[in-house]
N, C-alpha and C. Protein backbone atom coordinates (compact mmCIF):
# COMPACT_ATOMS: atom_id res chain seq x y z
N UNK A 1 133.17 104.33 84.95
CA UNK A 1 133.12 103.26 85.97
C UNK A 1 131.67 103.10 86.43
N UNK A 2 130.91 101.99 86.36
CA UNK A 2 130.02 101.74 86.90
C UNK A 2 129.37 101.84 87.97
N UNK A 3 128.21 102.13 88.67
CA UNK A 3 127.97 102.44 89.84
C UNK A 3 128.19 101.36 90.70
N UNK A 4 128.51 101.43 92.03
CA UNK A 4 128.29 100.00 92.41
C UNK A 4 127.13 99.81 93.45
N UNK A 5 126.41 101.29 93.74
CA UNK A 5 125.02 101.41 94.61
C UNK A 5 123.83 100.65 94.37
N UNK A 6 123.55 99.49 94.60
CA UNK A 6 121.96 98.63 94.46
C UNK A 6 121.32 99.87 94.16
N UNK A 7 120.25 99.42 93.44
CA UNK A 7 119.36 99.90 92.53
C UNK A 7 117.94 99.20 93.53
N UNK A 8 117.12 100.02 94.04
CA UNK A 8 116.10 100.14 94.81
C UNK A 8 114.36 99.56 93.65
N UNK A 9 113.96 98.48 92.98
CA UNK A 9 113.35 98.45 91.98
C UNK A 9 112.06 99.12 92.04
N UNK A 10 111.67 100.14 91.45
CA UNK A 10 110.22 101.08 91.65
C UNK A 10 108.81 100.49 91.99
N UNK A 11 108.28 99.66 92.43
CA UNK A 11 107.51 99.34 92.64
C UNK A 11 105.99 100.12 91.75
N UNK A 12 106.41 101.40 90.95
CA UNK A 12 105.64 101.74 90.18
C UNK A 12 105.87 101.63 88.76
N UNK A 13 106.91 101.34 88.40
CA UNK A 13 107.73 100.94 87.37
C UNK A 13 107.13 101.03 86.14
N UNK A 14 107.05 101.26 84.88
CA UNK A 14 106.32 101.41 83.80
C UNK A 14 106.66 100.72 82.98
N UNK A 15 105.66 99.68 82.03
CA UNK A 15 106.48 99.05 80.76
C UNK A 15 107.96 98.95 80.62
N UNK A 16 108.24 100.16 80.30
CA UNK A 16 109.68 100.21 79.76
C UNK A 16 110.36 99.96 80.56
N UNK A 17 110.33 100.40 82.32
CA UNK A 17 111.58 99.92 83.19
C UNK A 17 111.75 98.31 83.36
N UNK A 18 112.92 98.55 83.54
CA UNK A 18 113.59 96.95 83.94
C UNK A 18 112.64 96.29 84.86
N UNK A 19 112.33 95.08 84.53
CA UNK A 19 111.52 94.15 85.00
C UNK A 19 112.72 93.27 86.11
N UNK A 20 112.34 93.31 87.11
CA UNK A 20 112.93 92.69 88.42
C UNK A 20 112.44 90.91 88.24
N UNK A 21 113.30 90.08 88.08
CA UNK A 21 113.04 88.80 88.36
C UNK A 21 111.63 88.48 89.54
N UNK A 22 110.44 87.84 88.72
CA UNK A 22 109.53 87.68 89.86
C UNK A 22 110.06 86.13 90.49
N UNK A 23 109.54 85.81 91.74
CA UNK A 23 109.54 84.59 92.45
C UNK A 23 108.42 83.66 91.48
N UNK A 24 109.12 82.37 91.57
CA UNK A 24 108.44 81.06 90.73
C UNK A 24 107.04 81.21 90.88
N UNK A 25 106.37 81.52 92.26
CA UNK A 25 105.19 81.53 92.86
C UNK A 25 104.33 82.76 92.46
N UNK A 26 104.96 83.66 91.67
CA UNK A 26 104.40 85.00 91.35
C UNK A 26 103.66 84.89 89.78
N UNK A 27 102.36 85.48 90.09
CA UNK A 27 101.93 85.29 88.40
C UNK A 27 102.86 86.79 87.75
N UNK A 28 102.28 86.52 86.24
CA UNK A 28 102.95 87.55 85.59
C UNK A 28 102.72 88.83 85.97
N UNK A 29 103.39 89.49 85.93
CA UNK A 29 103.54 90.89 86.53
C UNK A 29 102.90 91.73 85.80
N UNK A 30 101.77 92.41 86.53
CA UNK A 30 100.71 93.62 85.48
C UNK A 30 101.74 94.99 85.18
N UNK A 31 101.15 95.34 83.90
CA UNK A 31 101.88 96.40 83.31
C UNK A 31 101.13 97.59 83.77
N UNK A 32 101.74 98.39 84.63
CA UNK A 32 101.01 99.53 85.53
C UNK A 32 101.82 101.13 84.51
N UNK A 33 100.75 102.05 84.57
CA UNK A 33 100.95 103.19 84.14
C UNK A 33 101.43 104.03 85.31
N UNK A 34 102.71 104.63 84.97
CA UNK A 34 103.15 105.58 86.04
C UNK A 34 102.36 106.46 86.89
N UNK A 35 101.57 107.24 85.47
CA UNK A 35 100.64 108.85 86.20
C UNK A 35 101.53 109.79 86.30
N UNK A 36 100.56 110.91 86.29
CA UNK A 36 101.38 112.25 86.99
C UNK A 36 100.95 112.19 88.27
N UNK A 37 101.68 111.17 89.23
CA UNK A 37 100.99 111.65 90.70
C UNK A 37 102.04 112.46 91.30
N UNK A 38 101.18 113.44 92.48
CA UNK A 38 102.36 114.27 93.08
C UNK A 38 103.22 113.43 93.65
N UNK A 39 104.21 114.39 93.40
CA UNK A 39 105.78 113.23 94.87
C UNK A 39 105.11 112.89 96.00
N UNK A 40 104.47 113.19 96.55
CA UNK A 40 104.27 113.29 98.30
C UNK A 40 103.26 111.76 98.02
N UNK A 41 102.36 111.90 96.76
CA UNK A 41 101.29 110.71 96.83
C UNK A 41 102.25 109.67 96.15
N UNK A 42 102.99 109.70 95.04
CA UNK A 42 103.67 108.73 94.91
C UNK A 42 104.66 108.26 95.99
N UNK A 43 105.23 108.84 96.76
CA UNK A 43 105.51 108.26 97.83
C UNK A 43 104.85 107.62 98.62
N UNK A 44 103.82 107.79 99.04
CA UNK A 44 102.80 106.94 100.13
C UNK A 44 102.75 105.70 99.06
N UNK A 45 102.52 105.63 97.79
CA UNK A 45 101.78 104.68 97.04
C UNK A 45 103.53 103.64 97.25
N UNK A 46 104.19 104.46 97.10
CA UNK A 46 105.49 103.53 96.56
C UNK A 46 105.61 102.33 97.78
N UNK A 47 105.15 103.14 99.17
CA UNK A 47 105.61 102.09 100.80
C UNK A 47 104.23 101.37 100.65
N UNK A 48 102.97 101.70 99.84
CA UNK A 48 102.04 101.22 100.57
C UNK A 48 102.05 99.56 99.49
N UNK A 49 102.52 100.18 98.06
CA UNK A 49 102.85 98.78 97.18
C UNK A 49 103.70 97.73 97.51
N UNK A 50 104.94 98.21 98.71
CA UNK A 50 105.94 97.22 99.20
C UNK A 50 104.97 96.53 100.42
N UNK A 51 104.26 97.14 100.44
CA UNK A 51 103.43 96.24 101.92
C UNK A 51 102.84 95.31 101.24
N UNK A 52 102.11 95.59 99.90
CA UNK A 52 100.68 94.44 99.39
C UNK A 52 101.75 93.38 98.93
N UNK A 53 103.12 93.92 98.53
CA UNK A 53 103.87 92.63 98.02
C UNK A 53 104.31 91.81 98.82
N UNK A 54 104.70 92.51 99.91
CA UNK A 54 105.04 91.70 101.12
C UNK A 54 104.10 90.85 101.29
N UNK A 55 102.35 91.15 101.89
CA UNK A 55 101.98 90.10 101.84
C UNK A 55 101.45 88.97 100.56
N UNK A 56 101.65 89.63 99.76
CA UNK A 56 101.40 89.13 98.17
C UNK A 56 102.71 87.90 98.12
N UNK A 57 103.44 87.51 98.22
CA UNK A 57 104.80 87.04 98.28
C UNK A 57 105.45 85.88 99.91
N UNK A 58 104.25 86.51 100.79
CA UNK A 58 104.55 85.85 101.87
C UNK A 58 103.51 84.46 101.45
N UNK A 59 102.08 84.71 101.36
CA UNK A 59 101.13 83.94 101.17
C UNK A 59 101.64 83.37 99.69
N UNK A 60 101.86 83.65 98.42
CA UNK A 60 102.36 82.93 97.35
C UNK A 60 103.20 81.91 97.80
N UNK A 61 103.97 82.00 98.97
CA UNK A 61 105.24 81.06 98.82
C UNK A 61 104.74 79.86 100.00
N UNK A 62 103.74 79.67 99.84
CA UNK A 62 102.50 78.41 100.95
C UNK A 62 102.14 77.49 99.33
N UNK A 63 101.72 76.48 99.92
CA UNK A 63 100.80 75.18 99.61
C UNK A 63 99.33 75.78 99.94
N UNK A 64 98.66 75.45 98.76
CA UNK A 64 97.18 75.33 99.53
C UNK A 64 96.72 75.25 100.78
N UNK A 65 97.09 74.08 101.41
CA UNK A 65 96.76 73.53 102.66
C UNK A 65 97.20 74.70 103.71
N UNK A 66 98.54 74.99 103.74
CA UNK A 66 98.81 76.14 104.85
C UNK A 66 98.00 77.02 104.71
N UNK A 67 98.05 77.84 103.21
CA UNK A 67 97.29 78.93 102.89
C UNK A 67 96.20 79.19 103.85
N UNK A 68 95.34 77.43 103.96
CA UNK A 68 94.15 77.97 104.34
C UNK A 68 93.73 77.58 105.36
N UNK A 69 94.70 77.13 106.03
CA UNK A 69 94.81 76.71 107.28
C UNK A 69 94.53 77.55 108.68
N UNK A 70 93.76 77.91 109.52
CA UNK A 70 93.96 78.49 110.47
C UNK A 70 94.45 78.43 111.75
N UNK A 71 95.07 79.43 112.20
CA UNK A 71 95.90 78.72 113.68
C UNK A 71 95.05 78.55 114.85
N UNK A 72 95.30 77.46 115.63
CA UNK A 72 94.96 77.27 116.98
C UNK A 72 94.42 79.28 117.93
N UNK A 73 94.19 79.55 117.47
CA UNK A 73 93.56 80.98 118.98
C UNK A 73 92.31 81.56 118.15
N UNK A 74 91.35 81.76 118.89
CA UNK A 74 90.25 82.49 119.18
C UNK A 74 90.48 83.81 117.94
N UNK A 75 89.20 83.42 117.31
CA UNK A 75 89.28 84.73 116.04
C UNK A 75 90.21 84.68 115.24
N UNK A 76 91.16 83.97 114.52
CA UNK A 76 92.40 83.67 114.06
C UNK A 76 91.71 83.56 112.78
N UNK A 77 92.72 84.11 111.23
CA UNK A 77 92.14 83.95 110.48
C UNK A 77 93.18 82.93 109.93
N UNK A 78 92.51 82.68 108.05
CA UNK A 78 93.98 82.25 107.56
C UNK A 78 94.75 82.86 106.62
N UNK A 79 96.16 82.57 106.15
CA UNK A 79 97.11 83.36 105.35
C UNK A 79 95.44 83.83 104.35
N UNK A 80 95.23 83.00 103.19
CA UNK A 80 94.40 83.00 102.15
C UNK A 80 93.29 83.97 102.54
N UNK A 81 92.97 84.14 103.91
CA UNK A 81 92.29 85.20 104.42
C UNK A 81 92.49 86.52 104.42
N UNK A 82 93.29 86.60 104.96
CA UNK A 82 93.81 88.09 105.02
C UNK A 82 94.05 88.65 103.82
N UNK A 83 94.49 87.68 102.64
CA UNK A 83 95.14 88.70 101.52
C UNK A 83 93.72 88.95 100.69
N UNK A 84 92.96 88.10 101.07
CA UNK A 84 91.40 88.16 100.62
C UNK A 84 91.16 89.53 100.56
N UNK A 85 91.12 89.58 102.33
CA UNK A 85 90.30 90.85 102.72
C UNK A 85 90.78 92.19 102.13
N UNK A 86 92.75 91.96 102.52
CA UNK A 86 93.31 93.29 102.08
C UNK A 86 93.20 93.27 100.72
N UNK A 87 93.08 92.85 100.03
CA UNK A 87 92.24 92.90 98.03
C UNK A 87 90.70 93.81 97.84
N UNK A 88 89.89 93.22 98.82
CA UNK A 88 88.53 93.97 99.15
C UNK A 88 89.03 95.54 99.48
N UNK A 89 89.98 95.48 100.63
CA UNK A 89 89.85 96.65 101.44
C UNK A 89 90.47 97.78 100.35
N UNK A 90 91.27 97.37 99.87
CA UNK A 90 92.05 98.21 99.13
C UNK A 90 90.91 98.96 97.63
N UNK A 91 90.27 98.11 97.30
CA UNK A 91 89.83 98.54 96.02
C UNK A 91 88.47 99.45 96.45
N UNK A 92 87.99 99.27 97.56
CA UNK A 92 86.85 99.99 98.45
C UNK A 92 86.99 101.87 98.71
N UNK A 93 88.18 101.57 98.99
CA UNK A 93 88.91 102.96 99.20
C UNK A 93 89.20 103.90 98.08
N UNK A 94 89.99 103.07 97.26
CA UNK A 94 90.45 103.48 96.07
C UNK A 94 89.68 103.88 95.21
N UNK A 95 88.63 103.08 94.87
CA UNK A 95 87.51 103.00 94.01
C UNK A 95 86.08 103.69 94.19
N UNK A 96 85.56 103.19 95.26
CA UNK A 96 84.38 103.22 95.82
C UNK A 96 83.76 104.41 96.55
N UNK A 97 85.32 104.60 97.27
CA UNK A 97 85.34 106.11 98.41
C UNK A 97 85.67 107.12 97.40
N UNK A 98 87.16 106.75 96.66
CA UNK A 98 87.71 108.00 96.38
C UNK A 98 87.18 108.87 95.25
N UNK A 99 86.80 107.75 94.68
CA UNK A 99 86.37 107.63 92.65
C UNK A 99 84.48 107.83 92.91
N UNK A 100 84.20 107.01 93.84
CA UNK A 100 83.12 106.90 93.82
C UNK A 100 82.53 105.98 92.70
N UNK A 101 82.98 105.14 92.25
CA UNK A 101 83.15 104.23 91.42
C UNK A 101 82.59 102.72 91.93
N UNK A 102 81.52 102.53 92.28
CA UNK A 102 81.68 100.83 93.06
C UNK A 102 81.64 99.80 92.98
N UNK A 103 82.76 99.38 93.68
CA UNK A 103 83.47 98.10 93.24
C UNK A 103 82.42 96.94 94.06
N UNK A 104 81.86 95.98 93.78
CA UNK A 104 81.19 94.67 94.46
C UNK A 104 82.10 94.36 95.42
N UNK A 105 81.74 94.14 96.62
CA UNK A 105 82.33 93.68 97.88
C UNK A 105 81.75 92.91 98.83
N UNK A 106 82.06 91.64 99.32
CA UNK A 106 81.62 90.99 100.40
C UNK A 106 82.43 90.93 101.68
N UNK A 107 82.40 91.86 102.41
CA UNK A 107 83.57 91.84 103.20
C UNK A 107 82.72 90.86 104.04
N UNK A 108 81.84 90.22 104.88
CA UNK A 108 81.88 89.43 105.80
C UNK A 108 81.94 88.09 105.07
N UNK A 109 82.40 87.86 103.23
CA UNK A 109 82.40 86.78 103.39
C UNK A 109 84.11 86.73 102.56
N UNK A 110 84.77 87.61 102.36
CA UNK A 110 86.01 87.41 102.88
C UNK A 110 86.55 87.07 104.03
N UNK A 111 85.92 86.77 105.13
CA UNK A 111 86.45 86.23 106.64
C UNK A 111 86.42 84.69 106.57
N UNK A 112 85.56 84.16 105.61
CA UNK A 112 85.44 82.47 105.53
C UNK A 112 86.08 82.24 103.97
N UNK A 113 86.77 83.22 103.10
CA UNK A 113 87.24 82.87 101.98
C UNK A 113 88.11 81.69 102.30
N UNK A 114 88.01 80.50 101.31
CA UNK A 114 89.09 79.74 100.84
C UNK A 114 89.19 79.34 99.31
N UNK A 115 90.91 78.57 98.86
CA UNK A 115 90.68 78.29 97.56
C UNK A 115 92.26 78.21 97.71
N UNK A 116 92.37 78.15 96.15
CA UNK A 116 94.01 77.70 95.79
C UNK A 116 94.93 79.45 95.70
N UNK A 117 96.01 79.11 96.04
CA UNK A 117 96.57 79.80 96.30
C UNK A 117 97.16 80.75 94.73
N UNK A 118 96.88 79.95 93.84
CA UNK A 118 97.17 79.70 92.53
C UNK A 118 96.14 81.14 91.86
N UNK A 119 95.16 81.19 92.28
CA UNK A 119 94.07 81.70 91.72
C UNK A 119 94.42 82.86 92.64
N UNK A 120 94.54 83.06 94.02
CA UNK A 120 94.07 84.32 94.40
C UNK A 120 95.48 85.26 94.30
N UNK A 121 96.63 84.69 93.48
CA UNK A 121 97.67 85.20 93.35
C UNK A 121 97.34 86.21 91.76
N UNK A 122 96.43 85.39 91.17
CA UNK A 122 96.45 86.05 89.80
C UNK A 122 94.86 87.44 90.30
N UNK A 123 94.14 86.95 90.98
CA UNK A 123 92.88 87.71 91.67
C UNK A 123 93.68 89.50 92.20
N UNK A 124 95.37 88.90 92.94
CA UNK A 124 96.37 90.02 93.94
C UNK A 124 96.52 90.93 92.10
N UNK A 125 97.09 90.04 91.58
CA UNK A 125 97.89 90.75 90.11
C UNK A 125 96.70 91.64 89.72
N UNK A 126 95.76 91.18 89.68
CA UNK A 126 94.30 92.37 88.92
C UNK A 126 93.95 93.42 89.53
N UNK A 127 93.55 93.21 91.75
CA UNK A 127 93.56 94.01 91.91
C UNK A 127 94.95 95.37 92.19
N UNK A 128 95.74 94.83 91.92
CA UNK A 128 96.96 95.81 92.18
C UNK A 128 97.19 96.65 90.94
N UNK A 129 96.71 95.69 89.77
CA UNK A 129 96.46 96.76 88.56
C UNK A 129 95.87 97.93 88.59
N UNK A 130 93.81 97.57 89.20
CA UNK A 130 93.18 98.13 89.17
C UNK A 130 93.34 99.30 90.06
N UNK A 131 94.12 99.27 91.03
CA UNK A 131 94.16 100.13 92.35
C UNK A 131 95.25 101.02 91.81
N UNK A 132 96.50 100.77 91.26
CA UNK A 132 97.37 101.93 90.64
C UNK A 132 96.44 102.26 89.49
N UNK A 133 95.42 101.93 88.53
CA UNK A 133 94.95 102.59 87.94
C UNK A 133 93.77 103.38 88.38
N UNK A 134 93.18 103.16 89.78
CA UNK A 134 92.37 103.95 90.59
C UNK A 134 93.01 105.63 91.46
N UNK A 135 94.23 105.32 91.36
CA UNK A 135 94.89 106.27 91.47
C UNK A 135 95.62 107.22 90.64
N UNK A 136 95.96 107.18 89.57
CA UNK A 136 96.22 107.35 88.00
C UNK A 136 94.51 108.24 88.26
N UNK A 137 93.51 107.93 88.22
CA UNK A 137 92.39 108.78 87.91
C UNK A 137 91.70 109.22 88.79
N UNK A 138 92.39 109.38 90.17
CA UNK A 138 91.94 110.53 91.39
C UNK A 138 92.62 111.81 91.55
N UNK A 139 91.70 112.62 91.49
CA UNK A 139 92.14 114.18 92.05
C UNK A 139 92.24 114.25 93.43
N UNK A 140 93.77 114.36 93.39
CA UNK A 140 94.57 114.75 94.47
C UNK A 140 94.33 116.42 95.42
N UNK A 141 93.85 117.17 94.76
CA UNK A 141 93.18 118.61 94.98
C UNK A 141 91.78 118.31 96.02
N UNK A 142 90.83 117.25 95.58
CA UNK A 142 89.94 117.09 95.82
C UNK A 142 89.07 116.46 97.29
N UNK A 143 88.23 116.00 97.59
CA UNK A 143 87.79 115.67 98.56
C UNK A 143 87.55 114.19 97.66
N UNK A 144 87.69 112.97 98.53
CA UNK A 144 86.73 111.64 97.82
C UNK A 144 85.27 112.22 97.41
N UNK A 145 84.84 111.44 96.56
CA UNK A 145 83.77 111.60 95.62
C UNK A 145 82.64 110.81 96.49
N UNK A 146 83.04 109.61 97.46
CA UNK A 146 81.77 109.56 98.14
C UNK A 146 82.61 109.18 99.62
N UNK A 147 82.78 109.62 100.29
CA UNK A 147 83.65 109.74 101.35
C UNK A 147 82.65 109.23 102.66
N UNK A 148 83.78 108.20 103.16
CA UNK A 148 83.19 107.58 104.13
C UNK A 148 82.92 107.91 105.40
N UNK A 149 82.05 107.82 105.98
CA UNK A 149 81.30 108.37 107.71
C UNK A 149 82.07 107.61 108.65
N UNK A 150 82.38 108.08 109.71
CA UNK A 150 82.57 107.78 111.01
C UNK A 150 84.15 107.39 111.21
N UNK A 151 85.02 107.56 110.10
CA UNK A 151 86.50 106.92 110.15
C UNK A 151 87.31 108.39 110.72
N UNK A 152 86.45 109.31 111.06
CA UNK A 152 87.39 110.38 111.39
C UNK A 152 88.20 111.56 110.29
N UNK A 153 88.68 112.68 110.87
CA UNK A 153 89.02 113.47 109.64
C UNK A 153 90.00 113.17 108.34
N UNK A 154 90.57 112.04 108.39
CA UNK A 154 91.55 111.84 107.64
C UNK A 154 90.73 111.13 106.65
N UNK A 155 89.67 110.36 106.67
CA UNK A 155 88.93 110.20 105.73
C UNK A 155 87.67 111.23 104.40
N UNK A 156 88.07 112.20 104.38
CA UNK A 156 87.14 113.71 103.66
C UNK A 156 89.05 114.23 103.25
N UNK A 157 89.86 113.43 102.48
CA UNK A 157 90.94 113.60 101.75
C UNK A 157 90.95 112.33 100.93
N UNK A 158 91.50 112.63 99.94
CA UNK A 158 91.57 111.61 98.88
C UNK A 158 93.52 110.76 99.23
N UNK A 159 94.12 111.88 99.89
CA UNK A 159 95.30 111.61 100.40
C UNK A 159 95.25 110.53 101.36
N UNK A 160 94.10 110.82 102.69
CA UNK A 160 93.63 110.69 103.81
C UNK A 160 93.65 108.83 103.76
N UNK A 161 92.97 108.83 102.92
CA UNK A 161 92.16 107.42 102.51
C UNK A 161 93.49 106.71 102.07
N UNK A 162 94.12 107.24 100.72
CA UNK A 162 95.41 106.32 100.68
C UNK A 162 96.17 105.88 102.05
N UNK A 163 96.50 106.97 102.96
CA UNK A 163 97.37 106.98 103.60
C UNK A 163 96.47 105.41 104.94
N UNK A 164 95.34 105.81 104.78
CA UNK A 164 94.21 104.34 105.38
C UNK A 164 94.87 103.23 104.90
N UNK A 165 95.10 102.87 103.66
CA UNK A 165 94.80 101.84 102.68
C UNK A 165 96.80 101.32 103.29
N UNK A 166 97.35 101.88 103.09
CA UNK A 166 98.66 102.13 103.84
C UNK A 166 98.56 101.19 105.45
N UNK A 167 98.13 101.98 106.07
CA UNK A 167 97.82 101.63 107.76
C UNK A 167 97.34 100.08 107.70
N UNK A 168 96.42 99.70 107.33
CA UNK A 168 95.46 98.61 106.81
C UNK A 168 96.52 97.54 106.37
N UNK A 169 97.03 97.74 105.15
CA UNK A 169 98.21 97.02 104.46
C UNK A 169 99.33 96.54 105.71
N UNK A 170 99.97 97.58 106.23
CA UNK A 170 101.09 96.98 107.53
C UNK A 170 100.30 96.53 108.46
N UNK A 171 98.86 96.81 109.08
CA UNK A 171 98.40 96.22 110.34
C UNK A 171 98.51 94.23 110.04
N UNK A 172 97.95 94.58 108.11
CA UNK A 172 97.90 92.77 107.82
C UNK A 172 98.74 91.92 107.91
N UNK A 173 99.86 93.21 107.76
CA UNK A 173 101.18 92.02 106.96
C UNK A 173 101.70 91.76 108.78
N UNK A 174 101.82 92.24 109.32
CA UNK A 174 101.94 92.14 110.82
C UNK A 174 101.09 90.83 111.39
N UNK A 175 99.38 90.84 111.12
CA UNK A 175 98.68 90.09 111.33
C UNK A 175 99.14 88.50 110.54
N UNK A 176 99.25 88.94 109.49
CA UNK A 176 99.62 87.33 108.19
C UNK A 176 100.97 87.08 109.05
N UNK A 177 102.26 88.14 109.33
CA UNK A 177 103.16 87.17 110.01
C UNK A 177 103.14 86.62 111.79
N UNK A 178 102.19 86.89 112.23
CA UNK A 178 101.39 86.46 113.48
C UNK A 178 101.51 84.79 113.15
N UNK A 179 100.16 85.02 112.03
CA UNK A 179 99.74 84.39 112.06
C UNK A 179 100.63 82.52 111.55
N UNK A 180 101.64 83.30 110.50
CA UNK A 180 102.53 82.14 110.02
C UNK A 180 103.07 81.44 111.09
N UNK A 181 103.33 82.47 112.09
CA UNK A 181 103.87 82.06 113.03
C UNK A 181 103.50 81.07 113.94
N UNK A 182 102.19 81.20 113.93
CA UNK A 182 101.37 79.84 114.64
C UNK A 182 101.46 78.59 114.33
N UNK A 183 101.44 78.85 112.88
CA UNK A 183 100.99 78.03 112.14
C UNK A 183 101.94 77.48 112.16
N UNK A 184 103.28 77.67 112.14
CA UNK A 184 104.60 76.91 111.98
C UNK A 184 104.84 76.12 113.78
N UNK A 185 104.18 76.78 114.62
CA UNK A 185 104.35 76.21 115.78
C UNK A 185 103.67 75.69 116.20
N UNK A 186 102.56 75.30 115.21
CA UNK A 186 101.54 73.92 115.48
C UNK A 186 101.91 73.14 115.03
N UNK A 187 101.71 73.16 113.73
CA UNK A 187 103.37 72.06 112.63
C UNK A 187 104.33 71.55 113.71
N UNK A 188 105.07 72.45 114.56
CA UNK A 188 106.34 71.48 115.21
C UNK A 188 105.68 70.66 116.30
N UNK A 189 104.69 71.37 116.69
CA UNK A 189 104.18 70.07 117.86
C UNK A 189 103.65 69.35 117.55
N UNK A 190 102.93 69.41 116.26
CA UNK A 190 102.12 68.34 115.93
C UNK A 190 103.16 67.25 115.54
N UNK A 191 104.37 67.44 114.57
CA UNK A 191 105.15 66.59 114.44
C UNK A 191 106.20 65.93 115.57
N UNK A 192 106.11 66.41 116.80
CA UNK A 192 106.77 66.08 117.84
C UNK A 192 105.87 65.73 118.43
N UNK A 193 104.71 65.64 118.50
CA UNK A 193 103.90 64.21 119.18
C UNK A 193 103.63 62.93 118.29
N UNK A 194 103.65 63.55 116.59
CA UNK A 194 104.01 62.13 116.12
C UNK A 194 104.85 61.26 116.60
N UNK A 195 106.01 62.00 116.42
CA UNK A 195 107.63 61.18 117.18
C UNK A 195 107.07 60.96 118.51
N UNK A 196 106.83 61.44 118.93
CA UNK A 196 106.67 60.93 120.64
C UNK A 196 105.89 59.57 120.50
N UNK A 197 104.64 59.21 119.60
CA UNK A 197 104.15 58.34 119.28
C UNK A 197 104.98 56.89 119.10
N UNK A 198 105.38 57.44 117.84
CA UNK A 198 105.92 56.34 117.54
C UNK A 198 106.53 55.01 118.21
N UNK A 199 106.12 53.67 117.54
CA UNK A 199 106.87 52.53 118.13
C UNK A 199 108.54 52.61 118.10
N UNK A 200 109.27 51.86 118.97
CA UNK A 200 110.48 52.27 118.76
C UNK A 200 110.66 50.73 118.04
């Protein structure tokens, strides 16, 4: 008899596992190598990959125009923004800190990024490659290879830093649904002062 328990899809998944139906809006799905990572790190990696999809999947399913739209308040970024940044932030850590490996980064001009939504979906697919394969080739035993100043003790762990990259990921997806949120409640007023406009 068949199970009848949903099946939870791995978010680390290898070639061979069953490929989960992507959304219309999703480019093709990168073929990621498992690793021997410990349980404890594949676990962090497994919640911290449901976060980048979350916002990977929230921002895919926009028009250009919303994408890059910013809401009405002070310092407000846009969707196309944020997933910008969390793309930068992620490969910085992974790469740069842990590997010591460095990756090119403009973080102050990820704050004015724009573009099609089209492109920075396939930009999400590369770096999510590159970042499970940045982890695939970190020693977990080890200290980061160039470990960053002033973030406090959890940064002088190679664990430390994932578990950052983690924190970072939910603060965004929190921030990106803030922010939709505006954005959808400028939309209704703006279209309810059209109507209010209108000739009868």
């Amino acid at each position: 008899m068949a199970d009848p328990t949903p099946q939870t899809p791995d978010p680390l998944q290898t070639p061979d596992s069953p490929q989960t139906p992507e959304p219309p809006h999703a480019p093709v799905a990168p073929q990621h190598t498992r690793g021997d990572l410990p349980p404890h790190v594949r676990t962090l990696v497994g919640f911290t990959l449901v976060k980048l999809d979350e916002i990977i999947d929230a921002v895919g399913a926009l028009d250009d125009a919303t994408a890059n739209a910013v809401p009405p308040a002070p310092g407000a970024n846009s969707p196309f923004v944020l997933l910008t940044h969390c793309l930068g932030m992620m490969r910085r850590w992974s790469s740069t800190v842990n590997l010591g490996i460095r990756v090119p980064r403009d973080r102050e001009a990820e704050f004015s990024a724009i573009g099609r939504v089209a492109d920075l979906l396939v930009s999400a697919a590369e770096v999510r490659a590159a970042f499970l394969a940045d982890l695939t080739a970190t020693d977990w035993n080890s200290p980061p290879v160039a470990p960053a100043t002033g973030y406090g003790p959890w940064s002088q762990s190679t664990f430390g830093v994932l578990l950052h990259v983690f924190e970072e990921l939910c603060q965004h997806l929190g921030h990106l649904e803030i922010t939709l949120d505006l954005l959808r409640a400028a939309e209704l007023r703006a279209g309810g002062d059209r109507a209010g406009n209108d000739p009868a």
